[in-house]
Protein backbone atom coordinates (compact mmCIF):
# COMPACT_ATOMS: atom_id res chain seq x y z
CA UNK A 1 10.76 24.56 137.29
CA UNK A 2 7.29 25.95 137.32
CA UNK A 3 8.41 29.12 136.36
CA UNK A 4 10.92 28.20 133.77
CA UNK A 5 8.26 26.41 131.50
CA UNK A 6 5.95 29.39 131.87
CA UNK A 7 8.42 31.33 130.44
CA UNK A 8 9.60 28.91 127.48
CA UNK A 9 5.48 28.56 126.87
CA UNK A 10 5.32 33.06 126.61
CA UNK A 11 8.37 32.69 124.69
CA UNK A 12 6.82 30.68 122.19
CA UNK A 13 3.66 32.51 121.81
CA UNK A 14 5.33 35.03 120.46
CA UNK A 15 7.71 33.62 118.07
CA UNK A 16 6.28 31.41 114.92
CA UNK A 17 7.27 27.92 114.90
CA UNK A 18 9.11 27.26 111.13
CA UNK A 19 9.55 23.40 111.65
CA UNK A 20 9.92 20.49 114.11
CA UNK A 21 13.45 18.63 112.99
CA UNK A 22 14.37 15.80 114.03
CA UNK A 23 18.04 15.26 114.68
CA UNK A 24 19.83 12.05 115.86
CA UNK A 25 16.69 11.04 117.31
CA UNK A 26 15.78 14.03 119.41
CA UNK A 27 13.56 16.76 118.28
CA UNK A 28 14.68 20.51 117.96
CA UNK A 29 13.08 23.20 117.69
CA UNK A 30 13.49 26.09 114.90
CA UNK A 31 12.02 29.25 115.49
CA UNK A 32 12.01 32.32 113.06
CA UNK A 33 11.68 36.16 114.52
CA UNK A 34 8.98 38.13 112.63
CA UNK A 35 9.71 39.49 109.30
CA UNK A 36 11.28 43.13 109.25
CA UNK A 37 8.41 45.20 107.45
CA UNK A 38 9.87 48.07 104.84
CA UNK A 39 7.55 50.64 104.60
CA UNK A 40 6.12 51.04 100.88
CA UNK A 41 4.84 54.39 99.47
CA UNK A 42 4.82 52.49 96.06
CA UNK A 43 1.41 50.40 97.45
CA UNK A 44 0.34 53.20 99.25
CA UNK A 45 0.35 55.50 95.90
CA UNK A 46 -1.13 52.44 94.10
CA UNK A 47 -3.77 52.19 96.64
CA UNK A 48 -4.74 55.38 96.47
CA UNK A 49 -4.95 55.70 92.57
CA UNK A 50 -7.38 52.35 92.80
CA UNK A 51 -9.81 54.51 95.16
CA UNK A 52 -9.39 57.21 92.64
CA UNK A 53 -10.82 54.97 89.98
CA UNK A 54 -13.94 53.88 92.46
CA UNK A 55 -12.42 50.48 92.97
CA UNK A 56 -12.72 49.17 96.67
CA UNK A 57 -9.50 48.46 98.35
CA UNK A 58 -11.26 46.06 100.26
CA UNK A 59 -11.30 43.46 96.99
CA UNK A 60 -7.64 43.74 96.37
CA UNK A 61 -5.19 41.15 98.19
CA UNK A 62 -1.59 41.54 98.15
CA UNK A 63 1.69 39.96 99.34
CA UNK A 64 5.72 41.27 98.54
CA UNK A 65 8.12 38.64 100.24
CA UNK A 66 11.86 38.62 100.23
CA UNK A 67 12.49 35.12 98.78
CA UNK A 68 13.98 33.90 102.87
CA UNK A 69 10.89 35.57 104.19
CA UNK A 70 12.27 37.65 106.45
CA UNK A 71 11.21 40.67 104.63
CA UNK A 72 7.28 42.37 103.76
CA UNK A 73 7.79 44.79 101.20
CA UNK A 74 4.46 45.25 101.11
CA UNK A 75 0.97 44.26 102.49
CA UNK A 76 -2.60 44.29 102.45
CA UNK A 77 -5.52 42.29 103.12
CA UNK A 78 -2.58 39.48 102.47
CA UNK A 79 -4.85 36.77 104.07
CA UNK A 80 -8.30 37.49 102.65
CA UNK A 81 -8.84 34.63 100.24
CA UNK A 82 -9.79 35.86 96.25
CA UNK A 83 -9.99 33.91 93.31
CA UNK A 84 -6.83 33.38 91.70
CA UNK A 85 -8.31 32.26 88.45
CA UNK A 86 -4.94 30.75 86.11
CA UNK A 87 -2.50 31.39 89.46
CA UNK A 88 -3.54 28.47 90.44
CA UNK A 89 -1.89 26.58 87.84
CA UNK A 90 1.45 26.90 89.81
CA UNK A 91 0.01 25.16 91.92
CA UNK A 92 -1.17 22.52 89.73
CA UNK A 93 2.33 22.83 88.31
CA UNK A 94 3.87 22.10 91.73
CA UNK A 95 1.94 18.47 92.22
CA UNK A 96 2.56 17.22 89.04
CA UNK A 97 6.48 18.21 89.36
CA UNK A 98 6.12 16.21 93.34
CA UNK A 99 4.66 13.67 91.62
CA UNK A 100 5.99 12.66 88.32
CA UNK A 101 9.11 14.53 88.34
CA UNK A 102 10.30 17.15 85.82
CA UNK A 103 11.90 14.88 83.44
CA UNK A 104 8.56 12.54 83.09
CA UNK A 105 7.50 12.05 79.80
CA UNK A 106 4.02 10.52 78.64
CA UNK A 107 4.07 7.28 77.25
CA UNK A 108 1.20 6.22 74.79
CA UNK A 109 1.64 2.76 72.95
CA UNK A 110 -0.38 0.67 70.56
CA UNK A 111 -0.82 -3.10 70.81
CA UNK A 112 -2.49 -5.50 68.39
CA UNK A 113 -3.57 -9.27 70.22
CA UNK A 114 -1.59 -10.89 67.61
CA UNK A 115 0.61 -10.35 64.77
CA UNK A 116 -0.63 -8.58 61.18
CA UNK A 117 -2.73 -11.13 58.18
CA UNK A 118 -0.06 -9.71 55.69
CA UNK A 119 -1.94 -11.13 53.27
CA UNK A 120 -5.45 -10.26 54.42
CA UNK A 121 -4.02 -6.63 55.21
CA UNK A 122 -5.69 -7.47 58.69
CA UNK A 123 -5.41 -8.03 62.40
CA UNK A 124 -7.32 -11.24 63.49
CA UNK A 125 -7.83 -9.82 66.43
CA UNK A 126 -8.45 -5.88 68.54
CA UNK A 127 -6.08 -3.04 68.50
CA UNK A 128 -5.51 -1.47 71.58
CA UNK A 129 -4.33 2.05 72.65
CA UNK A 130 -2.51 2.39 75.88
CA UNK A 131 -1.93 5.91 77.32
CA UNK A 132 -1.01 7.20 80.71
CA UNK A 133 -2.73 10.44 80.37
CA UNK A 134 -0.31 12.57 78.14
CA UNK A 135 -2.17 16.09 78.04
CA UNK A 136 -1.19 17.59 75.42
CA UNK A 137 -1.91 14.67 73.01
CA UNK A 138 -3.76 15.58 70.11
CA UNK A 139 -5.24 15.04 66.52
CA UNK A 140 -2.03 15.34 64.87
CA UNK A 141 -0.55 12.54 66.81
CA UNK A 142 -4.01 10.41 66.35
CA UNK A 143 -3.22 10.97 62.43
CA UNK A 144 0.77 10.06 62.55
CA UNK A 145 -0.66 6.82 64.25
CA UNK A 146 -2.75 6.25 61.35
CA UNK A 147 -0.46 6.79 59.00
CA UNK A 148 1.78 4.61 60.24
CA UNK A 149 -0.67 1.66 60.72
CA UNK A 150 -1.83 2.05 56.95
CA UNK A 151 2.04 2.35 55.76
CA UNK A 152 2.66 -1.10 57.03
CA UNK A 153 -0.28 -3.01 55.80
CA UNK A 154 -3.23 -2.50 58.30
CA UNK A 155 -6.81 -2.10 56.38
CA UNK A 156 -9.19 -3.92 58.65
CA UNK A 157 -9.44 -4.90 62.36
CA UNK A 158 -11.66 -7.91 62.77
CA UNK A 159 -11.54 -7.20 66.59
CA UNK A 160 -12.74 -3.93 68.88
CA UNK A 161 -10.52 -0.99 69.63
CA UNK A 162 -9.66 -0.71 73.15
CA UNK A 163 -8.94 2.08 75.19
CA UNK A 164 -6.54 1.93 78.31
CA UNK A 165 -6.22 4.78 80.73
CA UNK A 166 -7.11 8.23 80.69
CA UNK A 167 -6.77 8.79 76.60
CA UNK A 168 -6.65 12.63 75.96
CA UNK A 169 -6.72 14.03 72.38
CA UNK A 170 -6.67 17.61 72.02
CA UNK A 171 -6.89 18.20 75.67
CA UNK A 172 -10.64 20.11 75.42
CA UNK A 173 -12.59 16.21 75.19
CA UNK A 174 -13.43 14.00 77.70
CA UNK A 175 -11.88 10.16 77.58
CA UNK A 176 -14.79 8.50 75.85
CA UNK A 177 -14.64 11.45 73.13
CA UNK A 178 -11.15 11.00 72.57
CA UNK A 179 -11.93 7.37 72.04
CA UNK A 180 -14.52 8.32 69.69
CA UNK A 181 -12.11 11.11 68.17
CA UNK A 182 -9.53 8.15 67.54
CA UNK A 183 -12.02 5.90 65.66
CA UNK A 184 -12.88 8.60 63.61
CA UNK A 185 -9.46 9.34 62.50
CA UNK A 186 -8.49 5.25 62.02
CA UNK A 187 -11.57 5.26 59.82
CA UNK A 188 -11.13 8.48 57.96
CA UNK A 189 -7.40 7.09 57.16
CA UNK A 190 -8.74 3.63 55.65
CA UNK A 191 -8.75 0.81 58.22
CA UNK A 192 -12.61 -0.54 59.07
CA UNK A 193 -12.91 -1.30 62.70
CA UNK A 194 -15.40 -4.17 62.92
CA UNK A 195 -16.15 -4.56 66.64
CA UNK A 196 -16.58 -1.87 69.25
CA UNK A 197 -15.06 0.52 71.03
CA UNK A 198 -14.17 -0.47 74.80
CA UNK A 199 -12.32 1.82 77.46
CA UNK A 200 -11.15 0.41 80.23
CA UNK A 201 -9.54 2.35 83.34
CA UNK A 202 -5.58 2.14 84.04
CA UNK A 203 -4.61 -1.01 85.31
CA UNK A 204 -7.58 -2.86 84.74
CA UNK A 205 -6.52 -4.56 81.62
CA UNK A 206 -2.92 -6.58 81.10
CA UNK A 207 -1.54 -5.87 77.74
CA UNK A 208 1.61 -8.19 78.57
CA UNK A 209 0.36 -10.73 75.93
CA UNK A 210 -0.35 -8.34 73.51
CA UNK A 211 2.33 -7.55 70.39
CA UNK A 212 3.58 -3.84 71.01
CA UNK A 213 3.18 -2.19 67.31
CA UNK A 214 4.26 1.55 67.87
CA UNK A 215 5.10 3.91 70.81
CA UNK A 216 4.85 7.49 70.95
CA UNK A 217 6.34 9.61 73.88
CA UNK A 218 5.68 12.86 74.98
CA UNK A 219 8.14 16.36 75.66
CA UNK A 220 9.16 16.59 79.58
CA UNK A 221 6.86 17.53 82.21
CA UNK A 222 8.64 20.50 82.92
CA UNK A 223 8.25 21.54 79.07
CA UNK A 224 4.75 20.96 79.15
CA UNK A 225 4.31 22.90 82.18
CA UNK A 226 6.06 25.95 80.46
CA UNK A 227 4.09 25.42 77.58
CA UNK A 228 0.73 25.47 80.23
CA UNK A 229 1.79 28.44 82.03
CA UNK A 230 3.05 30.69 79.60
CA UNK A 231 -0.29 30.20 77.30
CA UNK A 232 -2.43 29.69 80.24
CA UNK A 233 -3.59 26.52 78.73
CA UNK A 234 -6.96 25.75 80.81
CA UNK A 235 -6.97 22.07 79.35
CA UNK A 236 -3.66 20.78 80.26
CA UNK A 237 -4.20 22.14 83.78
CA UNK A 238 -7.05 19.84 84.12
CA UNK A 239 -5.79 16.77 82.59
CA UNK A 240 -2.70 17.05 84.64
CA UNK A 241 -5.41 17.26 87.75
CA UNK A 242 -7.25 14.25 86.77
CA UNK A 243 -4.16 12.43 87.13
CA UNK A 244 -2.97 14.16 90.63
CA UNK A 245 -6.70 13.00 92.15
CA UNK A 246 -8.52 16.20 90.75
CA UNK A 247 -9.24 19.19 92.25
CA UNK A 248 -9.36 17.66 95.77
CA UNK A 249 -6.06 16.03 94.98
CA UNK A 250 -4.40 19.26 94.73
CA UNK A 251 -5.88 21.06 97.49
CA UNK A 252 -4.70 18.15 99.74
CA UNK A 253 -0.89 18.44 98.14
CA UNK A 254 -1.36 22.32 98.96
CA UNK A 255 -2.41 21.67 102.42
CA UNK A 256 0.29 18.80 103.19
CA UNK A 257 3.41 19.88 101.60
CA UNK A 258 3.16 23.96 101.67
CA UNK A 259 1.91 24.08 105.25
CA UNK A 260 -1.61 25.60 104.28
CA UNK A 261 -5.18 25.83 106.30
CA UNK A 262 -7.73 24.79 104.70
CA UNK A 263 -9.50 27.97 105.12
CA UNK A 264 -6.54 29.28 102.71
CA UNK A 265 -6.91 27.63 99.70
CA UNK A 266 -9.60 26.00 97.91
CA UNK A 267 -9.36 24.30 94.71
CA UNK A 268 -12.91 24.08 92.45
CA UNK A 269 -10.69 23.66 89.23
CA UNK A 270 -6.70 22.62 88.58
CA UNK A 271 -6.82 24.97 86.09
CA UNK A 272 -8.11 28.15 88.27
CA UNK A 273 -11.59 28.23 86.37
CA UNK A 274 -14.78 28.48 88.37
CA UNK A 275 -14.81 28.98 92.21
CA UNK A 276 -11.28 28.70 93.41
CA UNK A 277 -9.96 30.34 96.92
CA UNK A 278 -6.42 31.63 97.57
CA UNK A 279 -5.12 34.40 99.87
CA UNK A 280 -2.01 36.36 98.68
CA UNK A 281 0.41 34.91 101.81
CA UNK A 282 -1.13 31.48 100.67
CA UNK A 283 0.24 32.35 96.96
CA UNK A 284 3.45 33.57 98.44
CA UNK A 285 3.91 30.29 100.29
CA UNK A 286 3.36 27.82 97.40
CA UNK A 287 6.07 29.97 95.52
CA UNK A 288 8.51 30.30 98.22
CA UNK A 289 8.01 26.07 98.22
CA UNK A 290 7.87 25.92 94.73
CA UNK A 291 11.33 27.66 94.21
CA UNK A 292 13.69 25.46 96.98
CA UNK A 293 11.59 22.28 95.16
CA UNK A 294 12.71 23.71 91.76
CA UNK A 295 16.50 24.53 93.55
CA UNK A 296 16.51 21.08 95.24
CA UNK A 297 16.20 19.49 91.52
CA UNK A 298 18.38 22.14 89.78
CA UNK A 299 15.52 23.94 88.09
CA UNK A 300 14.81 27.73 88.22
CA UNK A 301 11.66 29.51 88.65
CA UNK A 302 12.21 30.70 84.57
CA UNK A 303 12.06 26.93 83.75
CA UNK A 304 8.27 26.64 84.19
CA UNK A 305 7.28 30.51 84.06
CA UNK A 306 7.37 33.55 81.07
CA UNK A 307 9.46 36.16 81.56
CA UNK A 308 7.38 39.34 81.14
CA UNK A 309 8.22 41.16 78.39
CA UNK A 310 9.99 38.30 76.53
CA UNK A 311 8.28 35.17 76.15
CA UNK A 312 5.34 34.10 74.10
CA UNK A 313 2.10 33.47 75.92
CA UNK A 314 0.21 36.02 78.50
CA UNK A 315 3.03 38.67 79.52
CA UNK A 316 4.38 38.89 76.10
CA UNK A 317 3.20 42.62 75.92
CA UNK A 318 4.04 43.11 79.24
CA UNK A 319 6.79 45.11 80.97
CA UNK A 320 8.25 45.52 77.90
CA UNK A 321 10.26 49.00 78.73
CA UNK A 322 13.95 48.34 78.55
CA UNK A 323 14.46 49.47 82.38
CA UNK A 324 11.67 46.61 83.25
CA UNK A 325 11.52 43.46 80.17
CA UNK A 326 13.48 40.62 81.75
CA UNK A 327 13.10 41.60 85.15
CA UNK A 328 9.67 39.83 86.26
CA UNK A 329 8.71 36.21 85.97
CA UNK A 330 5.26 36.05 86.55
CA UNK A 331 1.80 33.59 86.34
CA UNK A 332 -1.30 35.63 85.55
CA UNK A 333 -4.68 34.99 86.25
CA UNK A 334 -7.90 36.50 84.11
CA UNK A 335 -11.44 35.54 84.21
CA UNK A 336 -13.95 38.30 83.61
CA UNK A 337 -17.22 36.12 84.19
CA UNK A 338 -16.35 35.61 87.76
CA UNK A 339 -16.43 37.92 91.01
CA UNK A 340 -17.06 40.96 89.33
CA UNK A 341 -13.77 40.35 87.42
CA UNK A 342 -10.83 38.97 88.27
CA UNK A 343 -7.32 39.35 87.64
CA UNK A 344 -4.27 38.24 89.44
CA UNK A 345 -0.67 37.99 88.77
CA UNK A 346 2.18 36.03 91.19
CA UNK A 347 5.89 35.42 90.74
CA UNK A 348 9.21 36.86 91.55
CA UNK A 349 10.82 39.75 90.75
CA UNK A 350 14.65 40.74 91.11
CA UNK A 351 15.54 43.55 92.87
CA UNK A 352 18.80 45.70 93.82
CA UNK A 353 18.23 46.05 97.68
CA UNK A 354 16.55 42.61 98.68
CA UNK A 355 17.89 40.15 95.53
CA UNK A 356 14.77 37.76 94.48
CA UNK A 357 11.38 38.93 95.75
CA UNK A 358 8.07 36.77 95.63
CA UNK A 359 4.99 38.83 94.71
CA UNK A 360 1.20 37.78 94.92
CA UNK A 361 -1.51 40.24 93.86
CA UNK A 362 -5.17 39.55 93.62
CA UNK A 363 -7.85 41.72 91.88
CA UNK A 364 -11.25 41.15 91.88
CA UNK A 365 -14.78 43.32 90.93
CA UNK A 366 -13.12 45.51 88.10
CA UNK A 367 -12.38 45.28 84.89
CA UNK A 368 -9.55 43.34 84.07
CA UNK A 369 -7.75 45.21 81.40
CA UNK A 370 -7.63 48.28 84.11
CA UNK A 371 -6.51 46.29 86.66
CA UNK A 372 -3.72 45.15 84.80
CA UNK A 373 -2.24 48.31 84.23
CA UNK A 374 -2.38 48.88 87.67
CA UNK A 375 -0.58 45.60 88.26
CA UNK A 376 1.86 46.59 86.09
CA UNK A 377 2.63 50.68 87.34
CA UNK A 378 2.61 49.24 91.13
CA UNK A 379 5.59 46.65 90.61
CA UNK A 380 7.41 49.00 88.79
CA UNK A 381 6.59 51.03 91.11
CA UNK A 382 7.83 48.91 94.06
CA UNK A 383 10.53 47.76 92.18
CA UNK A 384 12.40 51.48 91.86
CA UNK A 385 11.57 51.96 95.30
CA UNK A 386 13.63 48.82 96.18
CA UNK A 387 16.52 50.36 94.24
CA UNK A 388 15.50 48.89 90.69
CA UNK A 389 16.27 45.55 88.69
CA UNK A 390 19.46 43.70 89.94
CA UNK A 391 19.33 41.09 87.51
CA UNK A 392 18.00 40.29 83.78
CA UNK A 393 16.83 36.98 82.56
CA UNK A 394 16.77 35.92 79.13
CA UNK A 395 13.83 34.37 77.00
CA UNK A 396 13.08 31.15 77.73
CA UNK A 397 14.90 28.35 75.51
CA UNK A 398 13.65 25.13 74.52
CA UNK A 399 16.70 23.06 74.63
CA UNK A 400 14.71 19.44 74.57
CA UNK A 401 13.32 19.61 71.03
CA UNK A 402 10.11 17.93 70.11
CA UNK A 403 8.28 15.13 71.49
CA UNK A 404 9.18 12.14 69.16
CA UNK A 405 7.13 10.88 66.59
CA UNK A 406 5.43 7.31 67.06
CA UNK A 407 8.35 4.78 67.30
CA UNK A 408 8.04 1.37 65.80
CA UNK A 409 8.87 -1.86 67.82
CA UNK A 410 10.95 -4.86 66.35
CA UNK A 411 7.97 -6.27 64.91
CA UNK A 412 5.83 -3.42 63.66
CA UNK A 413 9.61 -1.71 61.77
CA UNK A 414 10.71 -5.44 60.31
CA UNK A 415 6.85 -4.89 58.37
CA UNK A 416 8.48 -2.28 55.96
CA UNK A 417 10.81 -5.38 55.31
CA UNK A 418 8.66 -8.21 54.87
CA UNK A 419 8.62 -9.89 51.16
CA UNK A 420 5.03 -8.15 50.02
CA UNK A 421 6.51 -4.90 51.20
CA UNK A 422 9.82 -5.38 49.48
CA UNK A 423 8.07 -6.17 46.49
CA UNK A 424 5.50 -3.51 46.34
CA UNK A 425 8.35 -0.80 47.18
CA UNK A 426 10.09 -2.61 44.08
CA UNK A 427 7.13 -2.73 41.87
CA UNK A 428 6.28 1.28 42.70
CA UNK A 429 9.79 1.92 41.58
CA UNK A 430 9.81 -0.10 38.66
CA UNK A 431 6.83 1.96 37.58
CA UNK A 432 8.19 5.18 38.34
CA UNK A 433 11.56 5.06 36.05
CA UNK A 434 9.52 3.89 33.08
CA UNK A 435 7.34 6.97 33.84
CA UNK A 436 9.80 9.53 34.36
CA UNK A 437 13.10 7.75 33.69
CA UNK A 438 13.47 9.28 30.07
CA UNK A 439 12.35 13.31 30.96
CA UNK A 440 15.03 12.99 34.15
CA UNK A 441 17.85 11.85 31.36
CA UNK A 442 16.75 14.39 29.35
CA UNK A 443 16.67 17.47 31.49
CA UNK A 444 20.01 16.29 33.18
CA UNK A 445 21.59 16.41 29.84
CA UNK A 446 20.47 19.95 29.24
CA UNK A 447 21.77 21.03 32.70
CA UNK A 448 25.30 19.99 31.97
């Protein structure tokens, strides 16, 4: 017996452990063999022009993964954390999918503590602004909301305007700004706020008293993430990581549901800006998770990430040659200020002999336009040697349409019906046909 454990305990020392199942009550035990490792002169070549240019090869990390794993198409320094910069946004992309889901949409809604003075033009009481964080909210929705408050009578709120939850207009301010942004645009619009402004944190305030005026809801999370990635957009990253629990939130998603060490990943920003730590294999792993999450919900990779060469945003001029554009989904990564320069790209790639293949390269010390031409020649370079592109993706299509605009409830919509309104619509007509009624009879006699 002795001797039979010591041999399942070698066994297991030298074959990785892929998960602990547990089955009918029982636990059993999955192994995985080693991955096969195809020898690449495309990264050798690529390594070799880098030193050519001066560049150390020791700042470079890199990763090429057959989607199952069970394939290195190529690798160096693949668990040497760099900064990943805006790669790190898939990951940020990955919590908030875990966490809301891909069809969430932001809700923000607008309350009033009692019903409208017609008369007055005024609301005895506060106005209050409910939002659960919506990150791409911005000064044209603050406006609409205006609008719609002065269409229906509102001139003066005897009460404060309040704040709930993490209010974000125009993603760059902070919540108190956006409050203060909001204001601003009430005012500029015609309504006088006489008390304050208050803020108060999500579920600190019940609103269940309160008459619901308007509602506005946002696109779907998984549009909003395209939107993110595709642009890069630093400020939704970070809203959407103030709502996961910040940066420490995300590193702890990392580390729990893509099987990381800590000593792999380290998140200073959702959005990749400042100090952030990622090896390529780390990279690799948080797509490879990434994709069976997105498969699992009946999502693609394409649904949150540009295809090179096609879509708008950061790899629009990109692999743009006919044998390459359509061929490589990809997120980059660019910030020049940090560690000497740093550029990154990660994504997936489709190619002839090994079908989808997860990539993960990470520059740093150079300069960032030269490094991503070299990102570029290498994966078309790796791609040909892997017997070229086996399959073509189109653009990306937005088949969701717009967020909506701000919705009226039963109360704030029966205002446009109420006997002062009628009569005011009735009155502004009135005035208009004895204004223009005779030129319109005139000119429509001359056209027949």
């Amino acid at each position: 017996m002795k001797g039979k454990f010591f041999f399942l305990m070698l066994m297991a020392s030298f074959w990785p452990v892929r998960a602990n199942e547990l089955s009918g009550g029982s636990h059993r035990l999955t192994v995985t063999p080693a991955p096969t490792r195809v020898e690449s002169a495309a990264l050798e070549r690529s390594l070799a022009n880098l030193q050519r240019r001066r560049y150390n090869r020791e700042n470079q990390g890199i990763l090429v993964e057959s989607l199952d794993g069970t394939k290195v198409l190529a690798e160096f320094n693949a668990d040497v954390t760099f900064n990943p910069a805006s790669v790190m946004k898939l990951a940020t992309s990955f919590a908030a999918l875990t966490q809301l889901g891909p069809d969430y949409r932001f809700q923000t809604s607008v309350y009033g503590d009692s019903q409208l003075d017609t008369k007055k033009k005024s609301l005895p009481g506060s106005l209050y602004v409910h939002s659960d964080g919506n990150p791409v909210f911005g000064k044209k929705e603050a406006a609409a909301l205006s609008r719609s408050l002065v269409r229906r009578g509102l001139r003066r709120v005897e009460g404060d305007l309040v704040v709930v939850g993490p209010l974000c207009l125009d993603e760059r301010y902070t919540g108190l700004k956006s409050a203060e942004q909001l204001r601003r645009a009430l005012t500029r619009s015609g309504i006088a706020i006489k008390g304050k402004l208050r803020l108060y944190p999500t579920n600190t305030l019940s609103l269940d008293s309160k008459v619901l005026y308007l509602r506005h809801t946002s696109d779907r999370l998984r549009d909003i993430l395209w939107e993110q990635n595709a642009h890069s957009v630093n400020e939704i990253a970070d809203r959407l990581g103030d709502l996961l629990g910040g940066a420490a939130g995300v590193q702890q998603f990392l580390i729990e549901n893509c099987r990381l060490e800590s000593h792999e990943i380290y998140v200073d920003r959702p959005s990749g800006l400042e100090h952030n730590r990622m090896s390529a294999r780390a990279a690799v792993r948080i797509l490879r998770q990434l994709y069976s999450w997105l498969s699992e919900h009946q999502m693609k990779l394409q649904d949150i990430m540009p295809v090179a060469g096609l879509d708008e945003g950061t790899l629009y001029g990109r692999f743009r040659d006919p044998d390459f554009r359509g061929g490589v989904l990809g997120k980059t990564g660019t910030n020049p200020s940090k560690d000497g320069g740093v550029c990154a790209l990660a994504g997936l790639v489709y190619t002839r002999d090994h079908g989808p293949v997860l990539y993960a390269i990470l520059n740093s010390h150079g300069s960032v336009n030269a490094y991503r031409r070299w990102q570029d020649n290498f994966l078309k370079d790796l791609i040909e040697e892997n017997g070229g592109l086996g399959e073509y993706l189109p653009a990306h299509e937005d088949l969701d349409g717009m967020a909506s605009a701000w919705m009226p409830s039963e109360y704030w919509g029966s205002l446009a019906q109420a006997p002062e309104r009628r009569a005011a619509i009735k009155k502004a007509r009135s005035s208009s046909t004895r204004k223009y009624g005779r030129s319109r009879r005139g000119s429509s006699r001359s056209r027949t």
